[in-house]
PDB file of N, CA and C in Angstrom:
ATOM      1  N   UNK A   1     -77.163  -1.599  -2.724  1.00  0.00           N
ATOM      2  CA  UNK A   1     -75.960  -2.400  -2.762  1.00  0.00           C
ATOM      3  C   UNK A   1     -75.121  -2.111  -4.004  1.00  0.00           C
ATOM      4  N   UNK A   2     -75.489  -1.608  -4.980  1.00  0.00           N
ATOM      5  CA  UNK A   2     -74.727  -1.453  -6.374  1.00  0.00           C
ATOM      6  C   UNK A   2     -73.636  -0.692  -5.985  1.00  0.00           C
ATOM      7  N   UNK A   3     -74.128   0.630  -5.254  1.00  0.00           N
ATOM      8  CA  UNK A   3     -73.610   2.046  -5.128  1.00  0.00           C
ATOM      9  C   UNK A   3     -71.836   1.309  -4.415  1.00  0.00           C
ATOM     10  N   UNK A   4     -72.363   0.320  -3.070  1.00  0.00           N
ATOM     11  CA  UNK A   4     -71.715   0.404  -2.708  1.00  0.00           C
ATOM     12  C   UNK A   4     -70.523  -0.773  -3.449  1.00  0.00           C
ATOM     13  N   UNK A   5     -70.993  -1.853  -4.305  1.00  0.00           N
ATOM     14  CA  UNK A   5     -69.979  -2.750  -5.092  1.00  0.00           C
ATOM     15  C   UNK A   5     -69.543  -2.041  -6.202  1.00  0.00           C
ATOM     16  N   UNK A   6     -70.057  -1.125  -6.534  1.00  0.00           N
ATOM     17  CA  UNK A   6     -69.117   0.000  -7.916  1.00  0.00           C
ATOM     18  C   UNK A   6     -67.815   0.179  -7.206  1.00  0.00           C
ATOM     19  N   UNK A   7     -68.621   0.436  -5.259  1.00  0.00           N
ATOM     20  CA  UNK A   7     -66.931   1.388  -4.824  1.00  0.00           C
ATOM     21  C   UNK A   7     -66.012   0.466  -4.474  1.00  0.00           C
ATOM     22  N   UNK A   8     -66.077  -0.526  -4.113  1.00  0.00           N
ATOM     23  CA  UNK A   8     -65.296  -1.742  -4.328  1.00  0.00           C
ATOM     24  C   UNK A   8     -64.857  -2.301  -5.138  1.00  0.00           C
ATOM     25  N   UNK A   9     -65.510  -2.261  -6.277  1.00  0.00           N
ATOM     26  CA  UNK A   9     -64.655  -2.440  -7.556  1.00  0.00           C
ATOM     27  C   UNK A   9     -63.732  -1.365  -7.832  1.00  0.00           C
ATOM     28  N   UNK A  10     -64.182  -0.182  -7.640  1.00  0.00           N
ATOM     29  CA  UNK A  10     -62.906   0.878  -7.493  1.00  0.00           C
ATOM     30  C   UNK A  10     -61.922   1.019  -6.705  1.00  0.00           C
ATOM     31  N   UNK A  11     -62.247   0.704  -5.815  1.00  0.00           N
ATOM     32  CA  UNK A  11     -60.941   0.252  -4.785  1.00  0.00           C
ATOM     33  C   UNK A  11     -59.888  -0.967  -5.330  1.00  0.00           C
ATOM     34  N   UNK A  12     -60.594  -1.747  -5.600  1.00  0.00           N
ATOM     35  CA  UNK A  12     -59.924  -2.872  -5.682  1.00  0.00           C
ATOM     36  C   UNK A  12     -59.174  -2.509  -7.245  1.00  0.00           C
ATOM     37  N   UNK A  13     -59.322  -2.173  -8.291  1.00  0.00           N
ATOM     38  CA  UNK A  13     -59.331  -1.605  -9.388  1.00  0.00           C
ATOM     39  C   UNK A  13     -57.738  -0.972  -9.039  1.00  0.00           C
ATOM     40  N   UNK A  14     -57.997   0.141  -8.014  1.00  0.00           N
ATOM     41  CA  UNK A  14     -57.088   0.655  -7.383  1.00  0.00           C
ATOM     42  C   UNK A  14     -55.785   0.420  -6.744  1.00  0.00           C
ATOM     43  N   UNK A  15     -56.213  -0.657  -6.122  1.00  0.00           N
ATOM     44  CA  UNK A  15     -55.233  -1.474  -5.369  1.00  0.00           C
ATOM     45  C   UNK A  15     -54.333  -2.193  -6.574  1.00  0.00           C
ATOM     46  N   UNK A  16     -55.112  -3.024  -7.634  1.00  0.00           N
ATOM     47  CA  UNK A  16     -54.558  -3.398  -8.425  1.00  0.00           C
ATOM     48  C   UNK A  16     -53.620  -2.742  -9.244  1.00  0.00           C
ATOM     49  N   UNK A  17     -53.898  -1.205  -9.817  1.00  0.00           N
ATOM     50  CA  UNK A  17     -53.112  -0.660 -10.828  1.00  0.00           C
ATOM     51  C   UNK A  17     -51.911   0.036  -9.654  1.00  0.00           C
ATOM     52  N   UNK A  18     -51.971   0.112  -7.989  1.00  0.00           N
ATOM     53  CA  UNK A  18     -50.762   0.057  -7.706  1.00  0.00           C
ATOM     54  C   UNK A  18     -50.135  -0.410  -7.364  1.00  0.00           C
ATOM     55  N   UNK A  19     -50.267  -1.786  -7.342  1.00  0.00           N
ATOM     56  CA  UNK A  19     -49.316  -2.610  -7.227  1.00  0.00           C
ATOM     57  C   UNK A  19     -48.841  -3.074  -8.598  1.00  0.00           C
ATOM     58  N   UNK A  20     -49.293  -2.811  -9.360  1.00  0.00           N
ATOM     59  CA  UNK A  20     -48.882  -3.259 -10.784  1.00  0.00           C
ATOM     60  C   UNK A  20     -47.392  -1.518 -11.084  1.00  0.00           C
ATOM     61  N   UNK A  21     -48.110  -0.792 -10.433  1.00  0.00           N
ATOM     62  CA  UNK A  21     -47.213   0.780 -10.590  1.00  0.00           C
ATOM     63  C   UNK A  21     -45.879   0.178  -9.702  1.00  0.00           C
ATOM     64  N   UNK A  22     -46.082  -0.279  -8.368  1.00  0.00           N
ATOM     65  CA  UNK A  22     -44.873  -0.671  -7.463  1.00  0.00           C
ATOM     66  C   UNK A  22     -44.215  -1.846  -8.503  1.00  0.00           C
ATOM     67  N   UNK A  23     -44.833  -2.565  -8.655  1.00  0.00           N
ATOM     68  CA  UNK A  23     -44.053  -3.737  -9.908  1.00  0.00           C
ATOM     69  C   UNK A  23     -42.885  -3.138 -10.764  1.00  0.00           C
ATOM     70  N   UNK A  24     -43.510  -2.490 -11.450  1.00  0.00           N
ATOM     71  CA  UNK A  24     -42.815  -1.908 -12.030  1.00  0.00           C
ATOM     72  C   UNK A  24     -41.776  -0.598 -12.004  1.00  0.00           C
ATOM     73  N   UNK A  25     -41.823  -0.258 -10.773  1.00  0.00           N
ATOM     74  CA  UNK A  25     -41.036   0.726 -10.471  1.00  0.00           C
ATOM     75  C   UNK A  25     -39.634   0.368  -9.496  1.00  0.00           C
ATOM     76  N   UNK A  26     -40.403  -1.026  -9.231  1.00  0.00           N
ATOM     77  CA  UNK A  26     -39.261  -1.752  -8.580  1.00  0.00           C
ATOM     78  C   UNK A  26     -37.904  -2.476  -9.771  1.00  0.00           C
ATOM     79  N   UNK A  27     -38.677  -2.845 -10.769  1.00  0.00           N
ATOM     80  CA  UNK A  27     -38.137  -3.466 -12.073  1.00  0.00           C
ATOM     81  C   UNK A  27     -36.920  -2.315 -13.097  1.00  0.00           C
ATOM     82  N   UNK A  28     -37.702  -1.091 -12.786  1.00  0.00           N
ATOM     83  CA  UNK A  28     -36.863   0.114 -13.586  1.00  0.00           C
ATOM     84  C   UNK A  28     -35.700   0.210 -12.265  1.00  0.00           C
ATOM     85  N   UNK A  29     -35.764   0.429 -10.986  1.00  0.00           N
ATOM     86  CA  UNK A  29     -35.489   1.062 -10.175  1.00  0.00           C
ATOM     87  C   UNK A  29     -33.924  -0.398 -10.032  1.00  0.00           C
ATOM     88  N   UNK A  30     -33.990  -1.486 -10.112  1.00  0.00           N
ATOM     89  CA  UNK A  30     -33.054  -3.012 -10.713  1.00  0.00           C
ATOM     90  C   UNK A  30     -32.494  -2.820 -11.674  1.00  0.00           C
ATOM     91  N   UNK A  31     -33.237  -2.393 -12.600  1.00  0.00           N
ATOM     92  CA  UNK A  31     -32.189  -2.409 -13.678  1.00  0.00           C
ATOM     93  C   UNK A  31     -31.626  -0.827 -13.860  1.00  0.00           C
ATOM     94  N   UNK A  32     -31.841   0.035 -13.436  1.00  0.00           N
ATOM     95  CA  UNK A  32     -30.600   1.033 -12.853  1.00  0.00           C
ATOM     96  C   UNK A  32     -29.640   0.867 -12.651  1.00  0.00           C
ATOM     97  N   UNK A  33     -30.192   0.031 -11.132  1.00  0.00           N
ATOM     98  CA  UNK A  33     -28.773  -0.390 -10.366  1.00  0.00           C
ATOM     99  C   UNK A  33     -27.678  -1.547 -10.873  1.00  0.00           C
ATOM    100  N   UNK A  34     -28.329  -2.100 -12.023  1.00  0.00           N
ATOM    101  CA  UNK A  34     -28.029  -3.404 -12.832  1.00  0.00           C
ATOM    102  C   UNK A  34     -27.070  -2.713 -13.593  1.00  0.00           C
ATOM    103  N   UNK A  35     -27.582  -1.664 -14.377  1.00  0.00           N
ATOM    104  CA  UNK A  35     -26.567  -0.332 -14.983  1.00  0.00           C
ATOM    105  C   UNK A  35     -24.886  -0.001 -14.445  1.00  0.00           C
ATOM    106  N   UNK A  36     -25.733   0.557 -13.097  1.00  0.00           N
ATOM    107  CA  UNK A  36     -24.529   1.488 -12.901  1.00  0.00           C
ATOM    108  C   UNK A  36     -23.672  -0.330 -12.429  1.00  0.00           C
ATOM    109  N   UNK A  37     -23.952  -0.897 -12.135  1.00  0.00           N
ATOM    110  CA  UNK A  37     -22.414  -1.654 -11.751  1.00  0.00           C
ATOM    111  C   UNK A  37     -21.947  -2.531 -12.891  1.00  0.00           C
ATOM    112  N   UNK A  38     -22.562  -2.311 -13.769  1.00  0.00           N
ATOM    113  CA  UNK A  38     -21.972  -3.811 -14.755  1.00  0.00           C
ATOM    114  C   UNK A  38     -21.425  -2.708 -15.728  1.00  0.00           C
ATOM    115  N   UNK A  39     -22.226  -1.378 -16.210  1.00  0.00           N
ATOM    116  CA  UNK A  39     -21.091  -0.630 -16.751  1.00  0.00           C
ATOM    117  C   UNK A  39     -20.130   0.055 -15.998  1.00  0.00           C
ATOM    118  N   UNK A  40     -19.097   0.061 -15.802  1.00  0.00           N
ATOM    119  CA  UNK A  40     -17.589   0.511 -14.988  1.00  0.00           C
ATOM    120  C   UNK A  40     -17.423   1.637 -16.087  1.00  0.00           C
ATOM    121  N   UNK A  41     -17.421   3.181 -15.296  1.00  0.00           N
ATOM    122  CA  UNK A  41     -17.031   3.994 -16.334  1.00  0.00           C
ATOM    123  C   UNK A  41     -15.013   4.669 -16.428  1.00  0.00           C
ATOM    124  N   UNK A  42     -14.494   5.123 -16.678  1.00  0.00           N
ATOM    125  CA  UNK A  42     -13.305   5.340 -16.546  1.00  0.00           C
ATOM    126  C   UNK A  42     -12.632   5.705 -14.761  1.00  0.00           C
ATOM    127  N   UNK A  43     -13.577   5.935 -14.334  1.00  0.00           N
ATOM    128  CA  UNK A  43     -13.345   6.389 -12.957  1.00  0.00           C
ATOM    129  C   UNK A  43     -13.120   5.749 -11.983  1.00  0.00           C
ATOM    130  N   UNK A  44     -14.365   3.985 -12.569  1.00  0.00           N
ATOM    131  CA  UNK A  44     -14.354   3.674 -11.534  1.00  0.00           C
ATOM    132  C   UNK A  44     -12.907   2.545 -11.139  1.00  0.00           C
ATOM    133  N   UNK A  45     -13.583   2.464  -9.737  1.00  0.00           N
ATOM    134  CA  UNK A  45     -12.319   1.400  -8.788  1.00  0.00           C
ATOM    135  C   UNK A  45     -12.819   0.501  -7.960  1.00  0.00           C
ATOM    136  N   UNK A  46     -12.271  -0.771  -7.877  1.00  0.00           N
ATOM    137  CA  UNK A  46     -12.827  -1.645  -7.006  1.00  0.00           C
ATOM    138  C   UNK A  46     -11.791  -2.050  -5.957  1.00  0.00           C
ATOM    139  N   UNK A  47     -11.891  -2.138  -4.923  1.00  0.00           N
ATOM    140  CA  UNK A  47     -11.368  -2.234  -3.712  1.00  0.00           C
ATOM    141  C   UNK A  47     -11.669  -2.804  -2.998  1.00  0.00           C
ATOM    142  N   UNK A  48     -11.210  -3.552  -2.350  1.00  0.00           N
ATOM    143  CA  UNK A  48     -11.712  -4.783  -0.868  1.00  0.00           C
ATOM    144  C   UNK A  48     -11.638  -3.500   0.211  1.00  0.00           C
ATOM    145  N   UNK A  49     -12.911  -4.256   0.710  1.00  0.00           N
ATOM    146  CA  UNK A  49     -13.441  -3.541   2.323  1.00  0.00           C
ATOM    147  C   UNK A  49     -12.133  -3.049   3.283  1.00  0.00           C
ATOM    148  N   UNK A  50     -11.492  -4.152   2.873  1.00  0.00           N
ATOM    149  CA  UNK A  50     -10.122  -3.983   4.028  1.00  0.00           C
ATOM    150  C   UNK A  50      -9.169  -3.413   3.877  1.00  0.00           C
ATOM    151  N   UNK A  51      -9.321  -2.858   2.464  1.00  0.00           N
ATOM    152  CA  UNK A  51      -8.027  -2.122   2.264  1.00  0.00           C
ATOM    153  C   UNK A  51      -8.634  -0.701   2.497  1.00  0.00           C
ATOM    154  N   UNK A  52      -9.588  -0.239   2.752  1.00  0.00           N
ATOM    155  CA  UNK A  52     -10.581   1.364   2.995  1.00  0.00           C
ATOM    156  C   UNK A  52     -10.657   1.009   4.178  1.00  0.00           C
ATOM    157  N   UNK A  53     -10.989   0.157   5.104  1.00  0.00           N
ATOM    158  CA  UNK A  53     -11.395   0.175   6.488  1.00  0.00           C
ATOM    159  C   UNK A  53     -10.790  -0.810   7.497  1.00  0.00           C
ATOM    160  N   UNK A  54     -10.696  -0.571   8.495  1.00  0.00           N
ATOM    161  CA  UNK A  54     -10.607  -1.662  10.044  1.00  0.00           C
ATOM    162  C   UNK A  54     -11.931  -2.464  10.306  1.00  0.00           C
ATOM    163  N   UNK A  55     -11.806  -3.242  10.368  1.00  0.00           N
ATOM    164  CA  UNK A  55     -12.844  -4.211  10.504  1.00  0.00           C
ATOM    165  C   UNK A  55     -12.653  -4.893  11.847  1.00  0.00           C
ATOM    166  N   UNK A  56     -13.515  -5.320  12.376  1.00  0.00           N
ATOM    167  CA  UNK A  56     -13.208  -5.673  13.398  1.00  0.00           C
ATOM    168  C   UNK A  56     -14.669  -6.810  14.080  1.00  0.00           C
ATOM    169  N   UNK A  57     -14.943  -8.301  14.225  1.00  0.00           N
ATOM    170  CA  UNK A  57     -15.485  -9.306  13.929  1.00  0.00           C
ATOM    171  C   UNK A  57     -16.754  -9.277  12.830  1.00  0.00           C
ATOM    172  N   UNK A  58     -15.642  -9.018  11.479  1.00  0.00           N
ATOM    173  CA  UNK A  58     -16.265  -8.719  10.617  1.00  0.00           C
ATOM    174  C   UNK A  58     -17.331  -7.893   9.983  1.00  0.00           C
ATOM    175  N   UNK A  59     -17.400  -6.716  11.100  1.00  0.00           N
ATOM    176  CA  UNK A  59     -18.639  -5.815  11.124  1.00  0.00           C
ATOM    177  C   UNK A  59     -18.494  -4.170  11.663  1.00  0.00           C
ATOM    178  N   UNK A  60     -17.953  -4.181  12.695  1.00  0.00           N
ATOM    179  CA  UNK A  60     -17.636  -3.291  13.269  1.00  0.00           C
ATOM    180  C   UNK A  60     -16.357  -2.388  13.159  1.00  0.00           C
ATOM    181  N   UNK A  61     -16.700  -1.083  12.548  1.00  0.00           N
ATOM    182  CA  UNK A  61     -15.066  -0.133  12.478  1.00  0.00           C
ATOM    183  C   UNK A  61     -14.870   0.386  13.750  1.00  0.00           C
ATOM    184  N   UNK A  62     -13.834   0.726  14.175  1.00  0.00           N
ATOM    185  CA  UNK A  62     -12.953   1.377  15.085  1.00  0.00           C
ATOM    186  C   UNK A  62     -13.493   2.647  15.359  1.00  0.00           C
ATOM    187  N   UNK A  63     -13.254   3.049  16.614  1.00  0.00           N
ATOM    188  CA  UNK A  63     -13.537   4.044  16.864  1.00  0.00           C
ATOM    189  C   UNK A  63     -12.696   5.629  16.104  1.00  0.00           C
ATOM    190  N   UNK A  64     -11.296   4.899  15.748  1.00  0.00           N
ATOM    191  CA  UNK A  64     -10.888   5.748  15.178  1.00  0.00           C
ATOM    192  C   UNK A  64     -11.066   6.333  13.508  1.00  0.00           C
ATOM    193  N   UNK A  65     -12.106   5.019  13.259  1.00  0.00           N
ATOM    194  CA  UNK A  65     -11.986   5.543  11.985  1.00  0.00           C
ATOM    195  C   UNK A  65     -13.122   6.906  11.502  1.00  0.00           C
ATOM    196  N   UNK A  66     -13.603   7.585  11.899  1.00  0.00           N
ATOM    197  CA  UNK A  66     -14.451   8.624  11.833  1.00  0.00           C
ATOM    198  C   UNK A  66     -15.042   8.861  10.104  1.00  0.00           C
ATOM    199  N   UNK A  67     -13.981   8.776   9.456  1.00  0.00           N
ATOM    200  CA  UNK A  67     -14.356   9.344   8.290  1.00  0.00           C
ATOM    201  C   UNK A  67     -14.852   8.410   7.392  1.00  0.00           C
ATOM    202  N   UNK A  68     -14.626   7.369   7.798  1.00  0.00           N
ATOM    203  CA  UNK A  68     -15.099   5.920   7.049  1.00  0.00           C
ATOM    204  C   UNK A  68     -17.153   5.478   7.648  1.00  0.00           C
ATOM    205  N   UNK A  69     -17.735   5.324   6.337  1.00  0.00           N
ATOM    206  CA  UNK A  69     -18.777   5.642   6.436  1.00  0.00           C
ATOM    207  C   UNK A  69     -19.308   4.099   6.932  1.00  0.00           C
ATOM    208  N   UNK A  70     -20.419   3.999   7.878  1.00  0.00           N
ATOM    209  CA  UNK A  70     -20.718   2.396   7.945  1.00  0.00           C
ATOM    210  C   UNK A  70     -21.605   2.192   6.785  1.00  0.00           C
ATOM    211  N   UNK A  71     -21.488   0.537   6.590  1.00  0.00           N
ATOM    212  CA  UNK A  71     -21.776  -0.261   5.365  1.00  0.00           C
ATOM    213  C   UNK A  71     -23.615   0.541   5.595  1.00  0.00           C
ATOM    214  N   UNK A  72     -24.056   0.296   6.225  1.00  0.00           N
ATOM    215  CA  UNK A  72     -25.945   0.551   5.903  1.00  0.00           C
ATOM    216  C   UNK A  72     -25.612   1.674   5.561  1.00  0.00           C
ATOM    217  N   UNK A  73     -25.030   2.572   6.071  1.00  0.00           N
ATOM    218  CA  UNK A  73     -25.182   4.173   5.324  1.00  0.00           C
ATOM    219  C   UNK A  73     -24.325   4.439   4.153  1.00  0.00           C
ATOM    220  N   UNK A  74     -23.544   3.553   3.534  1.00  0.00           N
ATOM    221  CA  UNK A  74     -22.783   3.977   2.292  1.00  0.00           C
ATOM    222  C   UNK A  74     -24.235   3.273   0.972  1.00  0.00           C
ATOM    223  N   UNK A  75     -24.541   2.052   2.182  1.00  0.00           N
ATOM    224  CA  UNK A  75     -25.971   1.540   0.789  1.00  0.00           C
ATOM    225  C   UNK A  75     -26.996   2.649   0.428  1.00  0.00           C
ATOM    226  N   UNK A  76     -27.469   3.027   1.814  1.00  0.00           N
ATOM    227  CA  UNK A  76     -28.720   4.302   1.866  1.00  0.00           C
ATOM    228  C   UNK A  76     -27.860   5.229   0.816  1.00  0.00           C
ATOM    229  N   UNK A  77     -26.612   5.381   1.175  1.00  0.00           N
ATOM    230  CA  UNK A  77     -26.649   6.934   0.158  1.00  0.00           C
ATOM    231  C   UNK A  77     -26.254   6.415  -1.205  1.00  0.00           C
ATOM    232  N   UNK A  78     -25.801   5.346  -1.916  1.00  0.00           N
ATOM    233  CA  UNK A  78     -26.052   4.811  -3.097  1.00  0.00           C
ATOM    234  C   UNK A  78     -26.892   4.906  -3.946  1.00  0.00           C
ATOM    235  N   UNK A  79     -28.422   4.343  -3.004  1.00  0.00           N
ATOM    236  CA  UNK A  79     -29.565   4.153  -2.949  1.00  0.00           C
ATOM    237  C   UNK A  79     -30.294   5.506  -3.736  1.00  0.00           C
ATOM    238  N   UNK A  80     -30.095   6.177  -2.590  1.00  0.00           N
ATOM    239  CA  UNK A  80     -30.631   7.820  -2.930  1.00  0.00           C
ATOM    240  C   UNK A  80     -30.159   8.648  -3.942  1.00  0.00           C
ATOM    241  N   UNK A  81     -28.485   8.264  -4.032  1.00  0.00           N
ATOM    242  CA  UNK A  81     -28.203   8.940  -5.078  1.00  0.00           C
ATOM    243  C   UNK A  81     -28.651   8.170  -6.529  1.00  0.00           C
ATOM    244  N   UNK A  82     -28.599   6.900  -6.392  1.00  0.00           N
ATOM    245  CA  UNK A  82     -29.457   6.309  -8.126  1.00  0.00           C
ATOM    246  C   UNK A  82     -31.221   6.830  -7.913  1.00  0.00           C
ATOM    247  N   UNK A  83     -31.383   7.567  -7.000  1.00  0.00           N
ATOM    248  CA  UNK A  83     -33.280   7.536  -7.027  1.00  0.00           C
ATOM    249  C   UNK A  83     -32.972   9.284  -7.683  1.00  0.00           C
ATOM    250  N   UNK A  84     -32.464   9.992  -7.043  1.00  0.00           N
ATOM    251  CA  UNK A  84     -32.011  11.361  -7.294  1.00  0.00           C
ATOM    252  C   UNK A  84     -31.366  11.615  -8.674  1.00  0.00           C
ATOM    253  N   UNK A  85     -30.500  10.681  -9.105  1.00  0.00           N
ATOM    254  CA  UNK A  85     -29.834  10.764 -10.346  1.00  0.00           C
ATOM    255  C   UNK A  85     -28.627  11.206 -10.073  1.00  0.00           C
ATOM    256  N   UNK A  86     -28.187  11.520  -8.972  1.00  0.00           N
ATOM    257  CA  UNK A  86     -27.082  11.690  -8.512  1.00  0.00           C
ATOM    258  C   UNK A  86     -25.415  10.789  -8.786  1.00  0.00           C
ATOM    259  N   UNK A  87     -25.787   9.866  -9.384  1.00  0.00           N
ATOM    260  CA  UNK A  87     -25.220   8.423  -9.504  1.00  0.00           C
ATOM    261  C   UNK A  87     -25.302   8.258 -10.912  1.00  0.00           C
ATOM    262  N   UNK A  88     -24.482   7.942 -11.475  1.00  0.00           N
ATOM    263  CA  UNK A  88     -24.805   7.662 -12.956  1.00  0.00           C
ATOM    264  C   UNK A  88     -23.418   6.648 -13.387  1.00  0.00           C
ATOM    265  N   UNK A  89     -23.376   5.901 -13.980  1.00  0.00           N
ATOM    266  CA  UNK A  89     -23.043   4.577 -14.349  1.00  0.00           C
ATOM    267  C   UNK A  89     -21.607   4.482 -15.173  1.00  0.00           C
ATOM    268  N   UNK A  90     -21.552   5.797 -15.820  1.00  0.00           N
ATOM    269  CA  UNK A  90     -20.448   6.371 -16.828  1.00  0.00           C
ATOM    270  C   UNK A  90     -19.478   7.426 -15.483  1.00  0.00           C
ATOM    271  N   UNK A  91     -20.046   8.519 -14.985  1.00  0.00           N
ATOM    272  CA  UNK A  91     -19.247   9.061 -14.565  1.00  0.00           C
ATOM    273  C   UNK A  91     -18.881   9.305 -12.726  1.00  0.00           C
ATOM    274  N   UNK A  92     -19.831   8.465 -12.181  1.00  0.00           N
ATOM    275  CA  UNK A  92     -20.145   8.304 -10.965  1.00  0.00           C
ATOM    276  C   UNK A  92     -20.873   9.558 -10.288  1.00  0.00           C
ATOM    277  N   UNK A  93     -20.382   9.896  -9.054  1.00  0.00           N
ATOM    278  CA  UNK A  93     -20.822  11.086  -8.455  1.00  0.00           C
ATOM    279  C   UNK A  93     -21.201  12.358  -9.103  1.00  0.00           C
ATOM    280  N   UNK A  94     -21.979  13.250  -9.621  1.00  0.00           N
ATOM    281  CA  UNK A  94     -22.552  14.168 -10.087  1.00  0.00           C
ATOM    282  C   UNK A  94     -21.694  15.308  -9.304  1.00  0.00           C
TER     283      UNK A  94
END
């Protein structure tokens, strides 16, 4: 029985130091994003939804608008670009 509560303590050991790793990678990965929007670098611009897009019951763009990106995929690529470094807080887009 030892053999096998050593490996359970290692597991569990395990489990613990990654969720303590996700903790904290979630915490760096916040205050990034805490970064890039509270510092505004010379570039940036703020704009209402409605003046970039057609909206339509508050959710849905037009078929015509093609080049206008939908809201989940402008977050995803935000997202990716602060994980990538692509994104940076001073000069925006890389």
């Amino acid at each position: 029985m030892a053999i096998a509560d050593e490996a359970f303590e290692g597991i569990n050991r395990a489990i613990r130091n990654t969720e303590k790793n996700l903790s904290n990678a979630r915490k760096l990965f916040e205050s990034y994003l805490n970064s890039i929007f509270t510092q505004k670098g010379d570039r940036w611009e703020e704009k209402k939804l409605g003046d970039i897009a057609t909206l339509r019951n508050g959710l849905n763009f037009t078929k015509s608008n093609k080049g206008i990106a939908a809201l989940k995929e402008l977050k995803q690529s935000i997202l990716q670009k602060a994980f990538t470094g692509e994104l940076t807080a001073d000069k925006g887009e890389k």
